[in-house]
N, C-alpha and C. Protein backbone atom coordinates (compact mmCIF):
# COMPACT_ATOMS: atom_id res chain seq x y z
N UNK A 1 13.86 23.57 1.79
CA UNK A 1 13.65 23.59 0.37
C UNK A 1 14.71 22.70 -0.30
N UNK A 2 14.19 22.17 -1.21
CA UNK A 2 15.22 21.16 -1.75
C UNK A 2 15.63 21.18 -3.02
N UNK A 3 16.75 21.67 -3.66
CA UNK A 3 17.43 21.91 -5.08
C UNK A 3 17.42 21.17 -6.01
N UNK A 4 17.15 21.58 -7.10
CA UNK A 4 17.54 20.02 -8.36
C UNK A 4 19.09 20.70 -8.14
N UNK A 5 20.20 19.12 -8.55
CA UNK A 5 21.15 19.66 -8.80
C UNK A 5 21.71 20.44 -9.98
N UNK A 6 21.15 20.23 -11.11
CA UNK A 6 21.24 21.47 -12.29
C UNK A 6 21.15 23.35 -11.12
N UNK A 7 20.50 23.42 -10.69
CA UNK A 7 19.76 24.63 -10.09
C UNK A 7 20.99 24.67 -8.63
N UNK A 8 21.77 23.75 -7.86
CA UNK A 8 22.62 24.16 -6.84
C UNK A 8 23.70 24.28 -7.80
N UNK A 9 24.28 23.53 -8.72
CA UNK A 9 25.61 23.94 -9.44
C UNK A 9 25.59 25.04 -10.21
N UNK A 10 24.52 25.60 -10.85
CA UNK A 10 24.15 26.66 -11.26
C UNK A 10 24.36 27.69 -10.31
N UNK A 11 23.86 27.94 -9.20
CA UNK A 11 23.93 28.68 -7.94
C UNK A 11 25.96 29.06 -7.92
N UNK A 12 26.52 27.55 -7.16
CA UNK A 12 27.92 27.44 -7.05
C UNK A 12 28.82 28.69 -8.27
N UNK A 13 28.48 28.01 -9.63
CA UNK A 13 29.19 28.56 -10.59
C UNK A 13 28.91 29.92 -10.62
N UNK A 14 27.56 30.91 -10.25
CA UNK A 14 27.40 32.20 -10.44
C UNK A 14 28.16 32.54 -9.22
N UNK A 15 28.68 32.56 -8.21
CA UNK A 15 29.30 32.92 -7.56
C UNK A 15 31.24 33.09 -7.63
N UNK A 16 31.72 31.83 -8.89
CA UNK A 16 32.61 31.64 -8.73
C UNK A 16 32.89 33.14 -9.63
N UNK A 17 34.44 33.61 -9.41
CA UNK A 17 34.81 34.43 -10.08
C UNK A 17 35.59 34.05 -11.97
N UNK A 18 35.39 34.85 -12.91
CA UNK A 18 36.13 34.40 -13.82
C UNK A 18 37.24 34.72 -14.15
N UNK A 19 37.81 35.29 -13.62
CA UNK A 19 39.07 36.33 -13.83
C UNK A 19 40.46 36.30 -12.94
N UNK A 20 40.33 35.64 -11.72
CA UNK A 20 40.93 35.60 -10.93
C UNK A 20 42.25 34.57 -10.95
N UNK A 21 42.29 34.13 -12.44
CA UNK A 21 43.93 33.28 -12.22
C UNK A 21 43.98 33.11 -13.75
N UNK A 22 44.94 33.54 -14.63
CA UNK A 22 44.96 33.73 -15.91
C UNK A 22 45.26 32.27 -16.55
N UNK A 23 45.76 31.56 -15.94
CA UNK A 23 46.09 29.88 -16.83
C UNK A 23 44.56 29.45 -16.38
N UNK A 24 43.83 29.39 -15.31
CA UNK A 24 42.33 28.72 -14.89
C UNK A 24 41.42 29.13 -13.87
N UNK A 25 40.82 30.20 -14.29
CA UNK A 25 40.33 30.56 -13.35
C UNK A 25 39.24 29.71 -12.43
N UNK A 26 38.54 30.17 -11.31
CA UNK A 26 38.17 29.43 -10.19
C UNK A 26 36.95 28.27 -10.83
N UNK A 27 36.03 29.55 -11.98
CA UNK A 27 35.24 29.02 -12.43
C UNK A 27 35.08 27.85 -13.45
N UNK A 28 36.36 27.97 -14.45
CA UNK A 28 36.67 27.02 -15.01
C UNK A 28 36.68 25.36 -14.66
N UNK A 29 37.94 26.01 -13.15
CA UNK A 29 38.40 25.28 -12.58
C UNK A 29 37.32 23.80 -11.84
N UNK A 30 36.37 24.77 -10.91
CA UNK A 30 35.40 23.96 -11.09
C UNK A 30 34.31 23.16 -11.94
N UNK A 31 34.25 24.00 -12.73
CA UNK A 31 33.89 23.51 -14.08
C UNK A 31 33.98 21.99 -14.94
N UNK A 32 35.81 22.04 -14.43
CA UNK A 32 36.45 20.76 -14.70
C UNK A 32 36.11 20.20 -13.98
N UNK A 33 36.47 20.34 -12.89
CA UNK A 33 36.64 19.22 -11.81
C UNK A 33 34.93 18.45 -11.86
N UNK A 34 33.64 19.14 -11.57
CA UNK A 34 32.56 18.63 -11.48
C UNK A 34 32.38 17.94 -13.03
N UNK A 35 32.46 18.44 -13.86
CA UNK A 35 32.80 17.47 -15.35
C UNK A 35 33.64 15.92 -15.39
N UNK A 36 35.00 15.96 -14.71
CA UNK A 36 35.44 14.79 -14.74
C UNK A 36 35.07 13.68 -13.01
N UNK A 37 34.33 14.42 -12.22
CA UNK A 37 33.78 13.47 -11.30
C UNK A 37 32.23 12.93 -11.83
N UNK A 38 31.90 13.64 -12.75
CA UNK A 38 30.27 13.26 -13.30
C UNK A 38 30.38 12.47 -14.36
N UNK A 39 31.81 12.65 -15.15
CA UNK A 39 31.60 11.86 -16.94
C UNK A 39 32.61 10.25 -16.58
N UNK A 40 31.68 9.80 -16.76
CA UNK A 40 32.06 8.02 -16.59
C UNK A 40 33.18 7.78 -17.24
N UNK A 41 33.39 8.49 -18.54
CA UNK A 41 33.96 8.02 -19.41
C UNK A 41 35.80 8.91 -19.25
N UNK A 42 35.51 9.77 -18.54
CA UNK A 42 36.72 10.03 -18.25
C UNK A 42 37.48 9.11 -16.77
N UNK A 43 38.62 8.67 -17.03
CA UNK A 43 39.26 7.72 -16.36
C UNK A 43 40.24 8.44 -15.32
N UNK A 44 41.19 9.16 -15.92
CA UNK A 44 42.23 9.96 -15.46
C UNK A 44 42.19 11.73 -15.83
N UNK A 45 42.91 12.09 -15.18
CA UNK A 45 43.10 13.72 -15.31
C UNK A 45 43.89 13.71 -16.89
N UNK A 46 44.51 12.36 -17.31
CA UNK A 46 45.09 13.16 -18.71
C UNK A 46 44.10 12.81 -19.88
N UNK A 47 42.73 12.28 -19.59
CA UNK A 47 41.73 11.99 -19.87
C UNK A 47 41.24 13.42 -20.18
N UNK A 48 40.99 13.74 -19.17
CA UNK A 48 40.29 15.32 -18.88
C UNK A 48 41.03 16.51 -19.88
N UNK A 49 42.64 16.26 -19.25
CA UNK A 49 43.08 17.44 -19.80
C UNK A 49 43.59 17.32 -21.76
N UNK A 50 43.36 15.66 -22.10
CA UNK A 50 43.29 15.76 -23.84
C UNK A 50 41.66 16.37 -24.07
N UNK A 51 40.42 16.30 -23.21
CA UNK A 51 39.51 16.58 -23.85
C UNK A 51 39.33 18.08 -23.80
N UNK A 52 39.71 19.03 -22.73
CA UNK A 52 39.79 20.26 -22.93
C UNK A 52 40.72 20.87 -23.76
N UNK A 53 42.16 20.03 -23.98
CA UNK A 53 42.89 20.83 -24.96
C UNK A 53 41.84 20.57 -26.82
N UNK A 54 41.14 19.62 -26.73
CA UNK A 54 40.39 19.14 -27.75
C UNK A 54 39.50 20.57 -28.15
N UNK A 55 39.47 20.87 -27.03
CA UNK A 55 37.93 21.82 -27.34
C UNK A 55 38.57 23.63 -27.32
N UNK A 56 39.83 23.41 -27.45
CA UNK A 56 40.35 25.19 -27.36
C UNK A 56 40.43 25.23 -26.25
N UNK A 57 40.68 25.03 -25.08
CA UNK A 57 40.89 25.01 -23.67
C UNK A 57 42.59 24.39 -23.57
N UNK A 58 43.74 25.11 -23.32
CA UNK A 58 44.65 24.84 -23.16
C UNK A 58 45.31 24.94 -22.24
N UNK A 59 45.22 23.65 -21.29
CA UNK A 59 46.02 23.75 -19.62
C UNK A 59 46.47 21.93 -20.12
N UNK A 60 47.17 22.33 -18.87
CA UNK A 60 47.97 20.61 -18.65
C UNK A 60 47.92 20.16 -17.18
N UNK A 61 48.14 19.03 -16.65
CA UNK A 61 48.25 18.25 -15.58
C UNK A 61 49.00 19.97 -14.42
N UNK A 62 49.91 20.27 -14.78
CA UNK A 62 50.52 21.07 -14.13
C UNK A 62 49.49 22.04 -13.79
N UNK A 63 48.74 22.89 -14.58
CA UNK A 63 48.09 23.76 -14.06
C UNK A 63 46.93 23.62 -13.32
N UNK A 64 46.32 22.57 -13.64
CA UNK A 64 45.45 21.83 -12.49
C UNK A 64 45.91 22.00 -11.02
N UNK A 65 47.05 21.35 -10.99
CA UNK A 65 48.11 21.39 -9.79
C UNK A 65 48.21 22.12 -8.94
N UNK A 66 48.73 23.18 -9.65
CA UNK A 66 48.81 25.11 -9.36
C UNK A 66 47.48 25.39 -8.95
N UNK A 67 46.06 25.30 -10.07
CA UNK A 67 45.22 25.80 -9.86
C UNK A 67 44.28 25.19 -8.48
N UNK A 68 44.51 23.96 -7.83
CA UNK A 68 44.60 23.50 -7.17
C UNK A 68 44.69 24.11 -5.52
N UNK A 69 46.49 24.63 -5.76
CA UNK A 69 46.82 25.18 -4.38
C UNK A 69 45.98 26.70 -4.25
N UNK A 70 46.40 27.14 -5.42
CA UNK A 70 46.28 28.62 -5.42
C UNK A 70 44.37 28.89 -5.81
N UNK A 71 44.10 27.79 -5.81
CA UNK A 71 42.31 28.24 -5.55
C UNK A 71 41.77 27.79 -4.37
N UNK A 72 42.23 26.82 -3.61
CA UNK A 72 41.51 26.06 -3.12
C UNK A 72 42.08 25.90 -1.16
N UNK A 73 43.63 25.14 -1.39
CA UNK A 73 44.41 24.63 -0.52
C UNK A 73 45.02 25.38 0.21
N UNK A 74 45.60 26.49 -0.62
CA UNK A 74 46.49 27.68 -0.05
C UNK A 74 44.86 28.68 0.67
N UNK A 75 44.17 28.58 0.27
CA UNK A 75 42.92 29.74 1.00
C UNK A 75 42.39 28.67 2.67
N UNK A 76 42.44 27.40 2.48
CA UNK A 76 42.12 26.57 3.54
C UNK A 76 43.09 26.58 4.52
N UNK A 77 44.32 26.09 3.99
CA UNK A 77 45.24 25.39 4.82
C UNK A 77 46.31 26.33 5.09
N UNK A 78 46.95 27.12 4.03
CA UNK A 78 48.18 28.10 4.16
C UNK A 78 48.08 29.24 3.86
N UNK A 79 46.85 29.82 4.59
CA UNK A 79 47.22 31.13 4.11
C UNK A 79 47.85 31.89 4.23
N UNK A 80 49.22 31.86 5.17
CA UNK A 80 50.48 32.78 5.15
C UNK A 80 50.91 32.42 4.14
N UNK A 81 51.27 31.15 3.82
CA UNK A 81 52.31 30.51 2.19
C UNK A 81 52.14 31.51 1.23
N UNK A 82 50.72 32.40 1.42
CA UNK A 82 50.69 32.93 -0.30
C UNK A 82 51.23 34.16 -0.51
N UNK A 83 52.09 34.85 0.85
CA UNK A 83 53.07 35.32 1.09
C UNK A 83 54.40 35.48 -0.56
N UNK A 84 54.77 34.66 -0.15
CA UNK A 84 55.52 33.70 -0.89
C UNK A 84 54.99 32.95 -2.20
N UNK A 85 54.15 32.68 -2.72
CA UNK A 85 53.51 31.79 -3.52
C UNK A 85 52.31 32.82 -4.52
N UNK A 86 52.37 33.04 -5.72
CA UNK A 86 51.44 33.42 -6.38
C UNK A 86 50.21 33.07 -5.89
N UNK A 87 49.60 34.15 -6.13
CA UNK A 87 47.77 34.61 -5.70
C UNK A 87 47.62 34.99 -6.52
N UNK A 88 45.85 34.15 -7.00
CA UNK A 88 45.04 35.16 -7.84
C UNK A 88 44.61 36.65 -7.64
N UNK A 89 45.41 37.06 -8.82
CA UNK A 89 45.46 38.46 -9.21
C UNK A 89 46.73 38.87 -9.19
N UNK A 90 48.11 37.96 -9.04
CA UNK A 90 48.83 38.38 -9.25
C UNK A 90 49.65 37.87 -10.67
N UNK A 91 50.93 38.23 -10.49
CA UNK A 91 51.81 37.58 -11.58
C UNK A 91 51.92 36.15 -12.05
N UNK A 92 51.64 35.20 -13.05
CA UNK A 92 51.85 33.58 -12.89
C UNK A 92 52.75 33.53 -13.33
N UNK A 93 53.83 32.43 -12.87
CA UNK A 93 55.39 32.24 -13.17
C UNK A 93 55.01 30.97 -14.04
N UNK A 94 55.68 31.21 -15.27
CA UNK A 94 55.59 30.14 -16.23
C UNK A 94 56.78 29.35 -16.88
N UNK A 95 57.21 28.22 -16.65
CA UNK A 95 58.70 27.73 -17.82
C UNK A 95 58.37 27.27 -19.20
N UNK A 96 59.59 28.04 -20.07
CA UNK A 96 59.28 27.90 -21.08
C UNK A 96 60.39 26.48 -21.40
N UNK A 97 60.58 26.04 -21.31
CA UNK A 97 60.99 24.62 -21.41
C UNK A 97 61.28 23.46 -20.54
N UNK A 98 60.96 22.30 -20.39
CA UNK A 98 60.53 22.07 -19.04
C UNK A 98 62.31 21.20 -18.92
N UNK A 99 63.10 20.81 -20.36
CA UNK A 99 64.19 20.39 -20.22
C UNK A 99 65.49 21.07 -19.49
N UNK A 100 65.10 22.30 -19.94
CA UNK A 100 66.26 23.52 -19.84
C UNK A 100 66.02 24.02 -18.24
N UNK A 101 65.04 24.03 -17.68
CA UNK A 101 64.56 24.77 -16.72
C UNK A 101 65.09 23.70 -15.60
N UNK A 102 64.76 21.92 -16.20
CA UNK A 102 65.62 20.92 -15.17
C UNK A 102 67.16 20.95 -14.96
N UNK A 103 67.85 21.50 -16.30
CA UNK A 103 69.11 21.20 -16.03
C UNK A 103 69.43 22.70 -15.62
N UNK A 104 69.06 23.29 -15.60
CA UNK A 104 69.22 24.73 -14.89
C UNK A 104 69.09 24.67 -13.09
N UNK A 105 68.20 24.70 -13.14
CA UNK A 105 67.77 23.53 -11.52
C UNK A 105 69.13 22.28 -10.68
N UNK A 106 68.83 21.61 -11.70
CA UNK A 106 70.22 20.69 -11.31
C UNK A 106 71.52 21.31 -11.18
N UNK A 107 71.89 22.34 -11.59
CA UNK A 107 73.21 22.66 -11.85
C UNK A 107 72.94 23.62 -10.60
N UNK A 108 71.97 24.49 -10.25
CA UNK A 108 71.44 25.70 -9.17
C UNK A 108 71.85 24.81 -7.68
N UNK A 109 71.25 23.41 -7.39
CA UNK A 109 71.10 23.03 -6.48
C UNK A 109 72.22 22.92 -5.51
N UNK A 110 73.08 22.88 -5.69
CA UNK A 110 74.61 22.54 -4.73
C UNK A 110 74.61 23.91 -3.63
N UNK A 111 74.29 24.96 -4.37
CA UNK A 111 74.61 26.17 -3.80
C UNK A 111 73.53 26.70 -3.45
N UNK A 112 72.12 25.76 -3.20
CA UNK A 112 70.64 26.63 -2.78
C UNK A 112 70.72 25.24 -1.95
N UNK A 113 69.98 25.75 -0.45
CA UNK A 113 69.41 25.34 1.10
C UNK A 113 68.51 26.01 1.44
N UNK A 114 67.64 27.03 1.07
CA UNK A 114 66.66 27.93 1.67
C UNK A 114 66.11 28.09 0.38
N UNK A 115 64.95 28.67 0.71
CA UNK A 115 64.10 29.14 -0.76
C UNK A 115 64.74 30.99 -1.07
N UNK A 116 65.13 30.54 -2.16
CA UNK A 116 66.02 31.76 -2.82
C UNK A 116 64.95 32.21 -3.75
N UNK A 117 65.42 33.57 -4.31
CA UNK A 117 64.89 34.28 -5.24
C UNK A 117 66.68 33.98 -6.66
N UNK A 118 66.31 33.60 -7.44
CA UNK A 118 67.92 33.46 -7.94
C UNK A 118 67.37 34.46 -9.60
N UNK A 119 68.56 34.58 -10.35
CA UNK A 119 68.67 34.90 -11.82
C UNK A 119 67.90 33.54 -12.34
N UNK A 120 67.12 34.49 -13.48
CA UNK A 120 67.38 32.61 -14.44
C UNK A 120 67.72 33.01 -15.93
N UNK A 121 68.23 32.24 -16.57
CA UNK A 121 68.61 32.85 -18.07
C UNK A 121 67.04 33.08 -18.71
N UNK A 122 67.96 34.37 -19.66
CA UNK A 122 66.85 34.73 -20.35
C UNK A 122 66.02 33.89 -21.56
N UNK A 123 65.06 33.60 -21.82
CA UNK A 123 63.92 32.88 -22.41
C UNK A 123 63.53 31.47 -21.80
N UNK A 124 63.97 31.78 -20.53
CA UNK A 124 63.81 30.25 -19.91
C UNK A 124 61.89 30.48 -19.14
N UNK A 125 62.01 31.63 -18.53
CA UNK A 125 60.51 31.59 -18.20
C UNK A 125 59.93 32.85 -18.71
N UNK A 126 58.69 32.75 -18.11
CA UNK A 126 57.59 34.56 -18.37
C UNK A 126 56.91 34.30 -17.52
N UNK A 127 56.26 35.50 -17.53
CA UNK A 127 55.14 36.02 -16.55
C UNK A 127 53.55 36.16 -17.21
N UNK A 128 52.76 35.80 -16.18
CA UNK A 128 51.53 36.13 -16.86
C UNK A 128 50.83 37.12 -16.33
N UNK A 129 50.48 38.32 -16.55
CA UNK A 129 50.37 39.47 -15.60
C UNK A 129 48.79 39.06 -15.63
N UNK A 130 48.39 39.88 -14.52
CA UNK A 130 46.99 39.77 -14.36
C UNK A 130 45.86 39.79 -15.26
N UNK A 131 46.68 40.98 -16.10
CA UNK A 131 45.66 41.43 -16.98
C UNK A 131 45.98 40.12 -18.80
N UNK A 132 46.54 39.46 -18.37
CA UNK A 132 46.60 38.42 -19.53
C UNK A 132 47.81 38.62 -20.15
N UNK A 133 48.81 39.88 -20.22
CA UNK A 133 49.57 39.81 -21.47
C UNK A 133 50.51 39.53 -20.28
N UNK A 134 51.86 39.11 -21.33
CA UNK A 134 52.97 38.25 -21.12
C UNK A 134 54.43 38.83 -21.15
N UNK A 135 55.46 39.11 -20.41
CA UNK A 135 56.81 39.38 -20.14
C UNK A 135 57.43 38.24 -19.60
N UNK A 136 58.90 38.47 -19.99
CA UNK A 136 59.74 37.70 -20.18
C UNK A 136 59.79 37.64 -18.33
N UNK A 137 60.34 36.52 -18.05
CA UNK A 137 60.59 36.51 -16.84
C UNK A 137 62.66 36.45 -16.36
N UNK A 138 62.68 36.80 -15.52
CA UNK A 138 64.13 37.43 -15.32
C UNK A 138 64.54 36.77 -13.84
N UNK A 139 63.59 35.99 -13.30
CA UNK A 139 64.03 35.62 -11.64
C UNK A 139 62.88 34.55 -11.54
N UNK A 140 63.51 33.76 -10.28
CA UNK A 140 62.31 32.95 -9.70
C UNK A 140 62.34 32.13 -8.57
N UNK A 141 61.57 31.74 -7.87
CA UNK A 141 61.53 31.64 -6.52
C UNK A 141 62.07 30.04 -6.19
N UNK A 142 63.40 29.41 -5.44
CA UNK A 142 63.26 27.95 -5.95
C UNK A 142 62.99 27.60 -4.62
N UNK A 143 62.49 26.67 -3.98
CA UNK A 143 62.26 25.87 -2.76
C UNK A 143 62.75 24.86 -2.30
N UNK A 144 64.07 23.95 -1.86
CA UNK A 144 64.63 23.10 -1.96
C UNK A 144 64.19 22.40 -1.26
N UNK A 145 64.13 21.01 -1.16
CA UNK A 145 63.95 20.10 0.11
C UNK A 145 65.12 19.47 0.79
N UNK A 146 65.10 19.33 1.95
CA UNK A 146 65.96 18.72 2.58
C UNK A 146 66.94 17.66 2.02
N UNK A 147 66.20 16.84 0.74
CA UNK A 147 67.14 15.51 0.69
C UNK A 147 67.27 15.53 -0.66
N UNK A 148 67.52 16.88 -1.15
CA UNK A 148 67.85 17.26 -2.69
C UNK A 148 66.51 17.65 -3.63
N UNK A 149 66.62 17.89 -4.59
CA UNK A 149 65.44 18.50 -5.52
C UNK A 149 65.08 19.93 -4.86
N UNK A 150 63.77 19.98 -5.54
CA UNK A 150 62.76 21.52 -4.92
C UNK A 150 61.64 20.50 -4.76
N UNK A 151 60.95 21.44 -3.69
CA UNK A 151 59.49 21.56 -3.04
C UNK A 151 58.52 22.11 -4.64
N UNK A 152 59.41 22.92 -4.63
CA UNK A 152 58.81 23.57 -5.82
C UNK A 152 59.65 25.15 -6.71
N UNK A 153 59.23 25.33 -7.39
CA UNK A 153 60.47 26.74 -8.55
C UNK A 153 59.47 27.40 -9.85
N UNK A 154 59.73 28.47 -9.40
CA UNK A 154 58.58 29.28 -10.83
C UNK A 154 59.09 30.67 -10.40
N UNK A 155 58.69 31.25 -12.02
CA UNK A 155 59.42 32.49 -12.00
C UNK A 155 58.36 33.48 -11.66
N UNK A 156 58.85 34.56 -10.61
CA UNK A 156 58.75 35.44 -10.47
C UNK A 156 59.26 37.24 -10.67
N UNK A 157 58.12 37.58 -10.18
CA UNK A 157 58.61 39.09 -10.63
C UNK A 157 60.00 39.85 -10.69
N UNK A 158 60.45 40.39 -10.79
CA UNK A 158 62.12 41.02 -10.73
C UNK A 158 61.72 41.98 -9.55
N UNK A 159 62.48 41.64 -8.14
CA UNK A 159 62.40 41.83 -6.96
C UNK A 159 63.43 43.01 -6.92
């Protein structure tokens, strides 16, 4: 039997869940993605992500990113990582300034080699609990790489 594609993406999307990651969920997520591989006129992802902030849809390059591992990559490739790494349905670690959170980072790094759970000052991040509402965040997970910087850093729950 052979599908119009209106009628298989239709299919895809009733299956996806809506609820399952509070910055984008799965369904969204795809949503986008089949939107900016179909519309000519979008060029780049910051293409994409001015036309959804256009329309009341508010994500950025970053949460794509995230929404990315934690929908898609982390269920294929790592699924021990999510161990360690936010899963839909859990807490999302969010920074509330992306300046403050670097020089916080920079100053952290001398004394982090392993992925730590550290303090972070208060109003620097929050949490996005499952259920949508929002607390301050108090800790967060940093990941260093071998030749300086992080792998990656977002706040998590108070351990």
């Amino acid at each position: 039997m052979v599908y119009s594609f209106p009628k298989l993406v239709k299919g895809i999307l009733a299956d996806l869940p809506k609820n399952d990651y509070p910055a984008l969920n799965a369904r969204l997520f795809f949503e986008c993605w089949l939107g900016y591989a179909m519309d000519k006129s979008l060029v780049s992802m910051r293409d994409l992500v001015k036309r959804l902030n256009g329309t009341g849809i508010n994500v950025d390059i970053s949460t794509f990113s995230k929404a990315l591992f934690l929908l898609v990559l982390s269920r294929l490739w790592f699924p021990s990582y999510t161990s360690t790494h936010p899963v839909p349905g859990e807490a999302q670690g969010q920074w509330l300034d992306n300046q403050k959170t670097a020089e916080f980072l920079q100053d952290l790094r001398p004394n982090i080699n392993k992925p730590t759970i550290v303090e972070i000052p208060e109003g620097l991040g929050q949490l996005i609990l499952p259920d949508g509402s929002i607390i301050p965040a108090t800790h967060a997970l940093v990941v260093p790489t071998p030749l300086g910087g992080y792998k990656t850093a977002y706040s998590v729950p108070t351990p």
